[in-house]
PDB file of N, CA and C in Angstrom:
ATOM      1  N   UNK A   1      29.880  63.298 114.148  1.00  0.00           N
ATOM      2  CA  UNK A   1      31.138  62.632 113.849  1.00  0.00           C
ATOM      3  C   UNK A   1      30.880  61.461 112.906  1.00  0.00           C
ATOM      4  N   UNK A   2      31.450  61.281 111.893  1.00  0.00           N
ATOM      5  CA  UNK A   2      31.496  59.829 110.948  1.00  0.00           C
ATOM      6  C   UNK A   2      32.135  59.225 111.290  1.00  0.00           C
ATOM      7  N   UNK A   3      31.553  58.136 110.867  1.00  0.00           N
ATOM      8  CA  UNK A   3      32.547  56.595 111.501  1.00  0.00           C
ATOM      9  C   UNK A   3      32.917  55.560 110.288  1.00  0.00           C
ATOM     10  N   UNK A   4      34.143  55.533 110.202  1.00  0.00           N
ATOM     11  CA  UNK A   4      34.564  54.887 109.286  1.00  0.00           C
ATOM     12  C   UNK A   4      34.779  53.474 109.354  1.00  0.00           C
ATOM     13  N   UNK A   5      34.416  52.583 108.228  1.00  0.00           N
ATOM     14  CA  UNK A   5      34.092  51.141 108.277  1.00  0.00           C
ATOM     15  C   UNK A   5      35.583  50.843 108.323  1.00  0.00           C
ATOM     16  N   UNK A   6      37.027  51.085 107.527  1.00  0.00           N
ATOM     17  CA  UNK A   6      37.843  50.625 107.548  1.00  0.00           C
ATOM     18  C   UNK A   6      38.887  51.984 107.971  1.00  0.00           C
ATOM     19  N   UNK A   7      40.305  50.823 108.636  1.00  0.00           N
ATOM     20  CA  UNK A   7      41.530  51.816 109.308  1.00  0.00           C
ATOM     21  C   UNK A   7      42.613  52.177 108.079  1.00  0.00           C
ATOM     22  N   UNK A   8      43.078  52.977 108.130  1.00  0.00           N
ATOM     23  CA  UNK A   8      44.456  52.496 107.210  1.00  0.00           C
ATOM     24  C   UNK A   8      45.446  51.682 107.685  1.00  0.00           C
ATOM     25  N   UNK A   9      45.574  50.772 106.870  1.00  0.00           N
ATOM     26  CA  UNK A   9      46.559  49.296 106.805  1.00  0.00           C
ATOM     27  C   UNK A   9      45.391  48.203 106.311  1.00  0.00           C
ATOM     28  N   UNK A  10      44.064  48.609 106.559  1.00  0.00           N
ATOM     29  CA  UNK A  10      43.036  47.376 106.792  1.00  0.00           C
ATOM     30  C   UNK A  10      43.447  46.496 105.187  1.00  0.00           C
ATOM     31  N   UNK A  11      43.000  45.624 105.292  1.00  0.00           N
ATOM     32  CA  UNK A  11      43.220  44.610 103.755  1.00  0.00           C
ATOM     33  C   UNK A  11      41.819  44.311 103.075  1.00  0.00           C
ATOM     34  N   UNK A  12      41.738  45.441 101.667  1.00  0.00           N
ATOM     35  CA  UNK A  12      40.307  45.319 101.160  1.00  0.00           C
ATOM     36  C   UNK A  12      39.980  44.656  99.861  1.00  0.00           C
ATOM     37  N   UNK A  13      38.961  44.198  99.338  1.00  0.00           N
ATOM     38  CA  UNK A  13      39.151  43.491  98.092  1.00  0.00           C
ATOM     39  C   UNK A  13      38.469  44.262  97.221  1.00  0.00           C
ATOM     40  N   UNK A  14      37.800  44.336  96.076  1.00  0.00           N
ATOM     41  CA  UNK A  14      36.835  45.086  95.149  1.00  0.00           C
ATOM     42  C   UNK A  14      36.693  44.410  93.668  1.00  0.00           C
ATOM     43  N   UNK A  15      35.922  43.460  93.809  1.00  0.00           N
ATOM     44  CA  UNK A  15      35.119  42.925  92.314  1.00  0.00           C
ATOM     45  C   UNK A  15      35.070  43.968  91.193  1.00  0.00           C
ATOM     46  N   UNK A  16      35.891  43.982  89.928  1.00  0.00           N
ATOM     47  CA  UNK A  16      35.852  44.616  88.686  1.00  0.00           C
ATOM     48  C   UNK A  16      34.459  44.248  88.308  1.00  0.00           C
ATOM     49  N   UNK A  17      33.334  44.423  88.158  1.00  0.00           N
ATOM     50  CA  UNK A  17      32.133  44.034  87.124  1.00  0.00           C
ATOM     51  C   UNK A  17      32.709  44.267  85.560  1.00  0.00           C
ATOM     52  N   UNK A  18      33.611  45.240  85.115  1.00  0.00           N
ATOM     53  CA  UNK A  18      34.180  45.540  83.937  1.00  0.00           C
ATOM     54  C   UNK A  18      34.926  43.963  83.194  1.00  0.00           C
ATOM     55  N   UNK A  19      35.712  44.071  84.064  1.00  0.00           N
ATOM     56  CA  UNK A  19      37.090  42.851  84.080  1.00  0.00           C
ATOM     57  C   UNK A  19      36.783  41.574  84.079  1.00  0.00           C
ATOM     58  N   UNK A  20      35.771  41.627  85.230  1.00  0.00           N
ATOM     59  CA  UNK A  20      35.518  40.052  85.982  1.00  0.00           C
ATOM     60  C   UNK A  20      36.729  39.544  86.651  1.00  0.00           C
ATOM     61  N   UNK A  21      37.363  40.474  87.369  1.00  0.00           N
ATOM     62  CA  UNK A  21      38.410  40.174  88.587  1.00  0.00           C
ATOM     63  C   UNK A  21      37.886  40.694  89.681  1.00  0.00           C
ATOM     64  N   UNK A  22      38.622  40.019  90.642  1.00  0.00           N
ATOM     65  CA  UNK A  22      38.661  40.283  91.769  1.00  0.00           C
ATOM     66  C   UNK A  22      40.093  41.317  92.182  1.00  0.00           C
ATOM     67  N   UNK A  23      40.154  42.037  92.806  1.00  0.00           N
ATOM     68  CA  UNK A  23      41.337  42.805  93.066  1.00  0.00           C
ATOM     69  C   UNK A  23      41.636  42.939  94.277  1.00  0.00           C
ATOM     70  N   UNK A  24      43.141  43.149  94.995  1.00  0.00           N
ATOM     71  CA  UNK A  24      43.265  43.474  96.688  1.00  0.00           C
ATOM     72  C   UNK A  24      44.130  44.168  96.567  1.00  0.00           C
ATOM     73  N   UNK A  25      43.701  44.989  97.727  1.00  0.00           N
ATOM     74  CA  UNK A  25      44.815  45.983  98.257  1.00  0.00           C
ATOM     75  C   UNK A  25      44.769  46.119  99.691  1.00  0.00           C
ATOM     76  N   UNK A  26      45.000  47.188 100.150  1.00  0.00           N
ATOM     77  CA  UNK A  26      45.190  47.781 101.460  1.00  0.00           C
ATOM     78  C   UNK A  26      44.649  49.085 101.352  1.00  0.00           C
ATOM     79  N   UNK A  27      44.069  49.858 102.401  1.00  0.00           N
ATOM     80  CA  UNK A  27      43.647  51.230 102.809  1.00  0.00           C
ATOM     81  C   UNK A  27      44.948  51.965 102.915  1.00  0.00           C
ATOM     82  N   UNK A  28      45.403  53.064 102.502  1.00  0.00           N
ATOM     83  CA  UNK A  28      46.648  54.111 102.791  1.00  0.00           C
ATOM     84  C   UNK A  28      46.308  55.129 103.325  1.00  0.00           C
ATOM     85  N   UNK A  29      44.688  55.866 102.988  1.00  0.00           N
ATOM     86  CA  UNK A  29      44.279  56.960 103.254  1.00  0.00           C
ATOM     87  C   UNK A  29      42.690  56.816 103.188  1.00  0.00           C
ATOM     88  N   UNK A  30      42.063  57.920 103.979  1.00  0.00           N
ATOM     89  CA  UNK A  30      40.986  57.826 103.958  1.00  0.00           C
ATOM     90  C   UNK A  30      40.033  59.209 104.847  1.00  0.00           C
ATOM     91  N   UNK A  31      38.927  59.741 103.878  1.00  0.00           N
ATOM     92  CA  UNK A  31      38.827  61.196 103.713  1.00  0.00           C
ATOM     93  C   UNK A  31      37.259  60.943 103.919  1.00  0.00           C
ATOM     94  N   UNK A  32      36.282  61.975 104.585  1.00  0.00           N
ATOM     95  CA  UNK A  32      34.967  62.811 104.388  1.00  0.00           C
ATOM     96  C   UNK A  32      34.932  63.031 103.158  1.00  0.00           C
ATOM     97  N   UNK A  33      34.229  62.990 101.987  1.00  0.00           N
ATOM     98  CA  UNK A  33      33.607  63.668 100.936  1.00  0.00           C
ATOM     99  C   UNK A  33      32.666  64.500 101.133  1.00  0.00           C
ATOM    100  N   UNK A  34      33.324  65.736 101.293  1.00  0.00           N
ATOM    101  CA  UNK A  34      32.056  66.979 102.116  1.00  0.00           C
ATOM    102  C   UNK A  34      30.992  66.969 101.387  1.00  0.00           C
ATOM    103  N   UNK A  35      31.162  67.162 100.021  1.00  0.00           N
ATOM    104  CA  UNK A  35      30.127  67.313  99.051  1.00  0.00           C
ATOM    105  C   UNK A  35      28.709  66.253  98.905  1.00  0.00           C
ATOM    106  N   UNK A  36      29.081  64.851  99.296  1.00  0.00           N
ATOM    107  CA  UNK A  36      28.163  63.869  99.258  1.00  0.00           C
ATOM    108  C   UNK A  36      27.976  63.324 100.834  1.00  0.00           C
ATOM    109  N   UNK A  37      28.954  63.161 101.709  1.00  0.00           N
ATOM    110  CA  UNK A  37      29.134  62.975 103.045  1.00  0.00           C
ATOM    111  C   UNK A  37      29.028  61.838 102.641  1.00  0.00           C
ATOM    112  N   UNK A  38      30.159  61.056 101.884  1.00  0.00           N
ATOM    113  CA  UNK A  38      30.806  59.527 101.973  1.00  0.00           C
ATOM    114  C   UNK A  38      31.558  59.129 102.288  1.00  0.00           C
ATOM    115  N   UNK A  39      32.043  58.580 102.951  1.00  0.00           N
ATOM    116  CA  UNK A  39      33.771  57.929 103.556  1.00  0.00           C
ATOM    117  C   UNK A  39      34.135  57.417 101.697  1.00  0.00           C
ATOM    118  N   UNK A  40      35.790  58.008 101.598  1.00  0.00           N
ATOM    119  CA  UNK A  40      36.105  57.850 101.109  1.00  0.00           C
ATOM    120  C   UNK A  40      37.666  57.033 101.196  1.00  0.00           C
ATOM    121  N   UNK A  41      38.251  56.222 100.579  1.00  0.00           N
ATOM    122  CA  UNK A  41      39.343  55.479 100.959  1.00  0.00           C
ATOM    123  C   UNK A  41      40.096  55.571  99.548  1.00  0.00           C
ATOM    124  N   UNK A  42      41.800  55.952 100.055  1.00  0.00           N
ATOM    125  CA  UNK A  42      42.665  55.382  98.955  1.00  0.00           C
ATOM    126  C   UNK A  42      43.168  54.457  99.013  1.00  0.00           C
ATOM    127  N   UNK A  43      43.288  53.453  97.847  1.00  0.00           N
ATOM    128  CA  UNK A  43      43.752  51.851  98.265  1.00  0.00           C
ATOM    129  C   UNK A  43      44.569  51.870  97.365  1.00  0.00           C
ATOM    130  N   UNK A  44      45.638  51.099  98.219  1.00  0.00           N
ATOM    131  CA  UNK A  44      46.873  50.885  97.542  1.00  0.00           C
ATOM    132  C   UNK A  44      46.858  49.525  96.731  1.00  0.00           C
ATOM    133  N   UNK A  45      46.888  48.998  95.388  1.00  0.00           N
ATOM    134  CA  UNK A  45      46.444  47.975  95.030  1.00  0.00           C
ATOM    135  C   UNK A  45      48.110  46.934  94.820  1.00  0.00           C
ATOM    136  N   UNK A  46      47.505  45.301  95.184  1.00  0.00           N
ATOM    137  CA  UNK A  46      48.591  44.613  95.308  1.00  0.00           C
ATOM    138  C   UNK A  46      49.116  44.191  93.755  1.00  0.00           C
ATOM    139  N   UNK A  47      48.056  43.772  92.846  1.00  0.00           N
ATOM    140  CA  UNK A  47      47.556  43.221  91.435  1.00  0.00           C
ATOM    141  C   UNK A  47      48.738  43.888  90.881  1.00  0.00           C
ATOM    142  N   UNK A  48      49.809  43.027  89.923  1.00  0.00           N
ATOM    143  CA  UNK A  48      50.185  43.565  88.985  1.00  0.00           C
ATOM    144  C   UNK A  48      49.953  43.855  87.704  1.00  0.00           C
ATOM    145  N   UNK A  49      48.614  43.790  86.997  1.00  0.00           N
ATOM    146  CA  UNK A  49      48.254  44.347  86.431  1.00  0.00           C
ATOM    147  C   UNK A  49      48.241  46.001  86.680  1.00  0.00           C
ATOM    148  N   UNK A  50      47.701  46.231  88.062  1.00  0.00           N
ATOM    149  CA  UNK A  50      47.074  47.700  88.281  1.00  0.00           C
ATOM    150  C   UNK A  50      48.437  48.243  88.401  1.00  0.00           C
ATOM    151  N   UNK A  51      49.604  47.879  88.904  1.00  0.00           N
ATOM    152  CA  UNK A  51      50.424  48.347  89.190  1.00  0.00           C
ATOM    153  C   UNK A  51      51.148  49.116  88.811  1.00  0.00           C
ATOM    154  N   UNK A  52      51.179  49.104  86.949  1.00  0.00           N
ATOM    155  CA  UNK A  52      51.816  49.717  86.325  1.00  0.00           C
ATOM    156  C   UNK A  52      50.766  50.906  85.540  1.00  0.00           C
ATOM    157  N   UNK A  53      50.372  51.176  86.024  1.00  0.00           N
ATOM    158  CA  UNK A  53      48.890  51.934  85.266  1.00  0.00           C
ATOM    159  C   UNK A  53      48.300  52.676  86.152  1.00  0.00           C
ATOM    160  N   UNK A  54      47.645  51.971  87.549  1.00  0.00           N
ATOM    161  CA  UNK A  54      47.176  52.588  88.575  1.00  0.00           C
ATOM    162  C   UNK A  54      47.594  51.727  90.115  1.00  0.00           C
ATOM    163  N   UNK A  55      48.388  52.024  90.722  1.00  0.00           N
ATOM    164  CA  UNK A  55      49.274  51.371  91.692  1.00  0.00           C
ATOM    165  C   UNK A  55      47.972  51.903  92.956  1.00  0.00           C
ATOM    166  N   UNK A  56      47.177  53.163  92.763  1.00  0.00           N
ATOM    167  CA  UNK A  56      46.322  53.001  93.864  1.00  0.00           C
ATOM    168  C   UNK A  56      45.284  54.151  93.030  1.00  0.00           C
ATOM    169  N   UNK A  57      43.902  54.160  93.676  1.00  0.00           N
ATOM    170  CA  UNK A  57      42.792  54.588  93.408  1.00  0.00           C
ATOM    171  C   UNK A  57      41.994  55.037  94.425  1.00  0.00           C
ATOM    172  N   UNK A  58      41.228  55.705  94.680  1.00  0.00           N
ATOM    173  CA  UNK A  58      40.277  56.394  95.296  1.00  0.00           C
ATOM    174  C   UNK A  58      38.911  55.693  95.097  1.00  0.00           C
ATOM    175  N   UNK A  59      38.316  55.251  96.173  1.00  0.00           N
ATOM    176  CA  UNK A  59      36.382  54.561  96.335  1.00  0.00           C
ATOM    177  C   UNK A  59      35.811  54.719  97.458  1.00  0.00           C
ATOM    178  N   UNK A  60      34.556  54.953  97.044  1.00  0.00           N
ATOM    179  CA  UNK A  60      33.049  55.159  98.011  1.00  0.00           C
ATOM    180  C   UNK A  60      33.455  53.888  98.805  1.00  0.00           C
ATOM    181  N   UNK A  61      33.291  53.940 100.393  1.00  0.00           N
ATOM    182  CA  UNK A  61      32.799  52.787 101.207  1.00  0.00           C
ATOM    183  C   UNK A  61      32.131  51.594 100.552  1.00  0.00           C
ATOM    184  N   UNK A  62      31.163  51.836 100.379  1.00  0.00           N
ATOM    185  CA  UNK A  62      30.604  50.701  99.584  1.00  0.00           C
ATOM    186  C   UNK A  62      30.616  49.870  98.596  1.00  0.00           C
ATOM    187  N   UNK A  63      31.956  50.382  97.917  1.00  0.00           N
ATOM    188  CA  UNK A  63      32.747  49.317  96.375  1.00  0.00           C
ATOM    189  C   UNK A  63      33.563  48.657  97.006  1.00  0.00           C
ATOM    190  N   UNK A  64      34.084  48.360  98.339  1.00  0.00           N
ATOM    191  CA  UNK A  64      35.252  48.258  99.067  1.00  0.00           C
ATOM    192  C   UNK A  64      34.523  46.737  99.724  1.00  0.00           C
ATOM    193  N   UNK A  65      35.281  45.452 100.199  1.00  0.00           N
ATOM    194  CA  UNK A  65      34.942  44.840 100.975  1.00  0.00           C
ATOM    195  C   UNK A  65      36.136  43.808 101.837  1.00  0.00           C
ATOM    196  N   UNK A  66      35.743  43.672 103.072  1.00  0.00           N
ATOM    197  CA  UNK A  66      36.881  43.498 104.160  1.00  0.00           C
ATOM    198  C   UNK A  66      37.894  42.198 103.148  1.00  0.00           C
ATOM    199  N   UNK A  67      38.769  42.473 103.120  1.00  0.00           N
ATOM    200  CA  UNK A  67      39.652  40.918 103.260  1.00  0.00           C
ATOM    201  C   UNK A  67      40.216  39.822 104.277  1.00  0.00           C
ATOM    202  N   UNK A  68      40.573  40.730 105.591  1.00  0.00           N
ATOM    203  CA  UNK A  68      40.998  39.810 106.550  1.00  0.00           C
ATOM    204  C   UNK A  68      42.353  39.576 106.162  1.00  0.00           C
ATOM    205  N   UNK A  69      42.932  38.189 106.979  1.00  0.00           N
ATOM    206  CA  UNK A  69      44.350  37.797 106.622  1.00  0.00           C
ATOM    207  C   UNK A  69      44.740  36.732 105.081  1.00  0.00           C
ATOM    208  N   UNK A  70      45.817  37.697 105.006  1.00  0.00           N
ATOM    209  CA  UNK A  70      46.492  36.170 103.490  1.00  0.00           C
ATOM    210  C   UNK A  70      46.532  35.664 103.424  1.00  0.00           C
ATOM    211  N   UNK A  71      46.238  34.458 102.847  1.00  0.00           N
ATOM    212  CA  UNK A  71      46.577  32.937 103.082  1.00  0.00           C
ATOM    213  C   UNK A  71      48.116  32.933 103.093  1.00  0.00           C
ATOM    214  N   UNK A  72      49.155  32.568 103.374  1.00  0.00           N
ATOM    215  CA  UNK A  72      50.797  32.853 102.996  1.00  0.00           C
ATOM    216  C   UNK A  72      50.744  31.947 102.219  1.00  0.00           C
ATOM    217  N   UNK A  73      49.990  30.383 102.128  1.00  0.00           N
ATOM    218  CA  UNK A  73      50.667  29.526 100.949  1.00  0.00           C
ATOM    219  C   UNK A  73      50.129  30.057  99.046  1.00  0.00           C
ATOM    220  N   UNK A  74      49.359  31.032  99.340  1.00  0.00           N
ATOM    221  CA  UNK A  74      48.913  31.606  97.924  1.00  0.00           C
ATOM    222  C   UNK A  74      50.343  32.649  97.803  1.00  0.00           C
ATOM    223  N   UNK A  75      50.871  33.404  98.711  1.00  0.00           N
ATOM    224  CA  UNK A  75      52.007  33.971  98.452  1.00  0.00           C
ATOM    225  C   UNK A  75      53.225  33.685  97.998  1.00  0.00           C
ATOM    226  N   UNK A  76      53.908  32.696  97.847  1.00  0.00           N
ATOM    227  CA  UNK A  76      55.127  32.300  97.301  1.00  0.00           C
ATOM    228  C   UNK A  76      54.519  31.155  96.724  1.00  0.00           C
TER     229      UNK A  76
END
């Protein structure tokens, strides 16, 4: 049985090395990669940049890292 590091809803972040951003989203889905046997996750991204281009994406466990809770005063 595999055990997956994150649930769907969890809140994940992922460093662009390309960009030099930081990015967040949330987990929506999350799959076995039979072929390599990797946990795989679709993340729904918050960034409006990505939003209009790629609103969510597919990554290996290991590009992925926990976020925890929002600050709310960064939100409004």
């Amino acid at each position: 049985m595999n055990c997956f590091k994150y649930n769907v809803g969890d809140l994940v972040k992922m460093y662009d090395c390309q960009e030099h951003k930081m990015f967040f989203g949330y987990i929506t889905d999350l799959a076995l990669d039979p072929k390599s046997n990797i946990n795989m996750y679709e993340v729904y991204w918050f960034d409006e940049e990505t939003a209009d281009f790629q609103p969510f994406s597919y990554h290996e466990e290991f590009s992925l890292q926990p976020h925890g809770v929002f600050d709310a005063s960064i939100m409004g």
